[in-house]
Protein backbone atom coordinates (compact mmCIF):
# COMPACT_ATOMS: atom_id res chain seq x y z
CA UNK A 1 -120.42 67.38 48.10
CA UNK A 2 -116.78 65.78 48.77
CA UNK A 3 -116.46 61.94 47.98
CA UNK A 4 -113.06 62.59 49.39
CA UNK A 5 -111.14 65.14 52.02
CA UNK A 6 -107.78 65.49 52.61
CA UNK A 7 -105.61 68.37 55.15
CA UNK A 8 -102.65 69.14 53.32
CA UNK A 9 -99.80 71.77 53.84
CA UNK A 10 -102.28 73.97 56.22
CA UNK A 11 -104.65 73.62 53.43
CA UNK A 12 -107.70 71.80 53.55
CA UNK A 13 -109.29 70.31 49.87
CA UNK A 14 -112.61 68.60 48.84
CA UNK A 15 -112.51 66.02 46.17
CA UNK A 16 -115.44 64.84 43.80
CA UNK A 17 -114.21 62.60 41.03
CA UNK A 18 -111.70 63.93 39.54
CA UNK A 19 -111.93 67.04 40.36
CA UNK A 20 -111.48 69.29 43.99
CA UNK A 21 -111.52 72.53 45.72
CA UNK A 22 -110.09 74.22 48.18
CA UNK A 23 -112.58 74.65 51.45
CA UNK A 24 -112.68 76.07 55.17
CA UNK A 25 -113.18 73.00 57.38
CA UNK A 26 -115.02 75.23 60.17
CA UNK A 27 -117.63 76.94 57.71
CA UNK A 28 -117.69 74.39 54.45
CA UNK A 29 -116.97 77.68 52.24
CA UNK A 30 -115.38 76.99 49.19
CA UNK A 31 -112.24 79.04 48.72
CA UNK A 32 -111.92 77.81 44.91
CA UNK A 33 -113.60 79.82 42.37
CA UNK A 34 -114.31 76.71 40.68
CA UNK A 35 -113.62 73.07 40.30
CA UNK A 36 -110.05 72.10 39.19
CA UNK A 37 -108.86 68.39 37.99
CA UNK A 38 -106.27 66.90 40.37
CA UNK A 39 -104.58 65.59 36.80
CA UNK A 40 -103.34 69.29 36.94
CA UNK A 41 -102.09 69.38 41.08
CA UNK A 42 -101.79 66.37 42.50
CA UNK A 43 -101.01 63.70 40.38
CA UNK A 44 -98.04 64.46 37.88
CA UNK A 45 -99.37 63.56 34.99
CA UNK A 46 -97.63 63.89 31.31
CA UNK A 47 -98.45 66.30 28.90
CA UNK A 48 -100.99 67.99 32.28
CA UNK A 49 -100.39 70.01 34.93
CA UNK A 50 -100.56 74.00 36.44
CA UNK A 51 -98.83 76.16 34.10
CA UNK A 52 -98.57 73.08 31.14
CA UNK A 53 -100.76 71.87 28.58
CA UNK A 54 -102.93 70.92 30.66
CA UNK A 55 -105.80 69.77 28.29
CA UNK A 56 -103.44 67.89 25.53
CA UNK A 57 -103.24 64.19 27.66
CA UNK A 58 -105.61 61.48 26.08
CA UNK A 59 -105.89 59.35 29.51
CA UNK A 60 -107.38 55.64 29.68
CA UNK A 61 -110.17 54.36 31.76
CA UNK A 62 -107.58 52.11 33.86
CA UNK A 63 -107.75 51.46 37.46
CA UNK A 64 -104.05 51.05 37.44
CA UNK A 65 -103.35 54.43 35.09
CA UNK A 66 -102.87 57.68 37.75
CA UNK A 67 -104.05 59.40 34.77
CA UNK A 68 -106.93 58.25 33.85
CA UNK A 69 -110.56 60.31 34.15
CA UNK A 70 -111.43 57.21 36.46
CA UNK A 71 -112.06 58.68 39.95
CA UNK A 72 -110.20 57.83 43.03
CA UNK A 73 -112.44 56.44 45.97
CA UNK A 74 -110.56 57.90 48.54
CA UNK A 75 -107.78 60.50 49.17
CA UNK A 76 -105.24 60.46 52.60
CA UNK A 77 -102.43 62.52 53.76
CA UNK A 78 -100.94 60.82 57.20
CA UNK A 79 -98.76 63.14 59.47
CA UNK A 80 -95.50 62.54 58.10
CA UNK A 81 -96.83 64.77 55.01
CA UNK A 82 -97.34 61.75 52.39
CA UNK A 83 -100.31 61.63 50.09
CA UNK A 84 -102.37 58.39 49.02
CA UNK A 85 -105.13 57.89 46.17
CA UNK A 86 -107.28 54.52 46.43
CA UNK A 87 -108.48 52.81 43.64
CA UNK A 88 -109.62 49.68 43.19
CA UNK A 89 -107.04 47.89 45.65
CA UNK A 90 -104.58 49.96 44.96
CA UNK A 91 -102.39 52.97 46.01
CA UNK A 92 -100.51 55.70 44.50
CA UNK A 93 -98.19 58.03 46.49
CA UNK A 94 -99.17 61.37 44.66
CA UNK A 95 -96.33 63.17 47.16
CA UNK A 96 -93.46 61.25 45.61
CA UNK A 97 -92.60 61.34 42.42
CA UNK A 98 -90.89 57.99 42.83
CA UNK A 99 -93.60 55.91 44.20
CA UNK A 100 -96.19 58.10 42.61
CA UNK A 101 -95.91 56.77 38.75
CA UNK A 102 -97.16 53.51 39.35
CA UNK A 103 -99.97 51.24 41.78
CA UNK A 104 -98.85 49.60 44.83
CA UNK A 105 -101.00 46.37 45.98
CA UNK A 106 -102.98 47.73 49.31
CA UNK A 107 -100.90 44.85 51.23
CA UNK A 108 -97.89 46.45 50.36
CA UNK A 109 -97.53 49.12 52.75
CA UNK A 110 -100.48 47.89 55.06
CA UNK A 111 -100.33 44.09 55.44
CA UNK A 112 -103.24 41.86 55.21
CA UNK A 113 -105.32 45.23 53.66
CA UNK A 114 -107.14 44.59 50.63
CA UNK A 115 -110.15 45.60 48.24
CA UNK A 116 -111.82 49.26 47.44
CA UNK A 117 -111.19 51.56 50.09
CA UNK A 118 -114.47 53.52 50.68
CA UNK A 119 -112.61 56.31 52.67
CA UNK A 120 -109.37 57.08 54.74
CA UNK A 121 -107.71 59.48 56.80
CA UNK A 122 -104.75 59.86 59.56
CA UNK A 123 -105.39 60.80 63.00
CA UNK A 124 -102.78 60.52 65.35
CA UNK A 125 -100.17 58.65 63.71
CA UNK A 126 -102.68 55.79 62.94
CA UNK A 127 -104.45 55.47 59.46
CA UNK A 128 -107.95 54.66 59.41
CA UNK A 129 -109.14 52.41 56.44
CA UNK A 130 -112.78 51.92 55.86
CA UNK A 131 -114.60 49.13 53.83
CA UNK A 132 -117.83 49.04 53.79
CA UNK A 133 -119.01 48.45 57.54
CA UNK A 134 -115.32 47.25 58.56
CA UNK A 135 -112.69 49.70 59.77
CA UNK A 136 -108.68 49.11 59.84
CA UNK A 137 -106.49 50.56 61.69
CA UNK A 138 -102.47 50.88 61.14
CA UNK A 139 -99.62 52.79 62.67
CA UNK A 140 -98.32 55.40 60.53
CA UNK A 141 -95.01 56.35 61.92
CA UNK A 142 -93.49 54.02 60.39
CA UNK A 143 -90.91 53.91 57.12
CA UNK A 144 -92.61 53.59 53.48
């Protein structure tokens, strides 16, 4: 069960918590043998990551800590190739190493946006935002 999908480089990934796998879209097969944390892939992450230490970073239950074991709510990649963890109001741009190390305020990149995001994606240059039963739309081809 995904609490979070993303398409990414050709590659599509389900996310539960912390952790995700790799998947085929068309048949829901799971092309990961098992689970991995995104501490280690997606988010960089002192002291964690593939081919590091991976298991040697004591992380804090912070919504405002990439690191922490606290789970993002939702996951995005728009079409320009950039990547974007919720939580808790919040963003973190996990492609860019530097926008990725610390939160942005939702309203920062999409005005008037605030709150948990309960799920996102990108579909023709627009991201989709949804909040409970409300949905928000933005343009995506623009500079951020």
């Amino acid at each position: 069960q995904c609490t979070a999908a993303i398409r990414w480089l050709e590659k599509s990934y389900c996310f539960n918590g912390i952790n995700f796998t790799r998947f085929d879209p068309v048949t829901g097969e799971r092309r990961s043998p098992r689970p991995l944390d995104t501490r280690d892939y997606f988010v960089s992450c002192p002291g964690r990551g593939h081919g590091h230490a991976a298991r040697q970073n004591a992380t804090l239950t912070s919504i405002m800590n990439r690191c922490s074991s606290r789970p993002f709510e939702a996951l995005s990649s728009d079409d320009k190739g950039r990547i974007y963890a919720f939580r808790g109001g919040y963003y973190f741009r996990l492609d860019s190493g530097k926008d990725g190390w610390h939160p942005w305020q939702l309203s920062h990149t999409w005005k008037y946006l605030q709150g948990e995001v309960d799920a996102a994606f990108s579909w023709e240059n627009k991201m989709y935002f949804i909040q409970g039963t409300e949905v928000s739309i933005y343009r995506s081809d623009r500079k951020s």
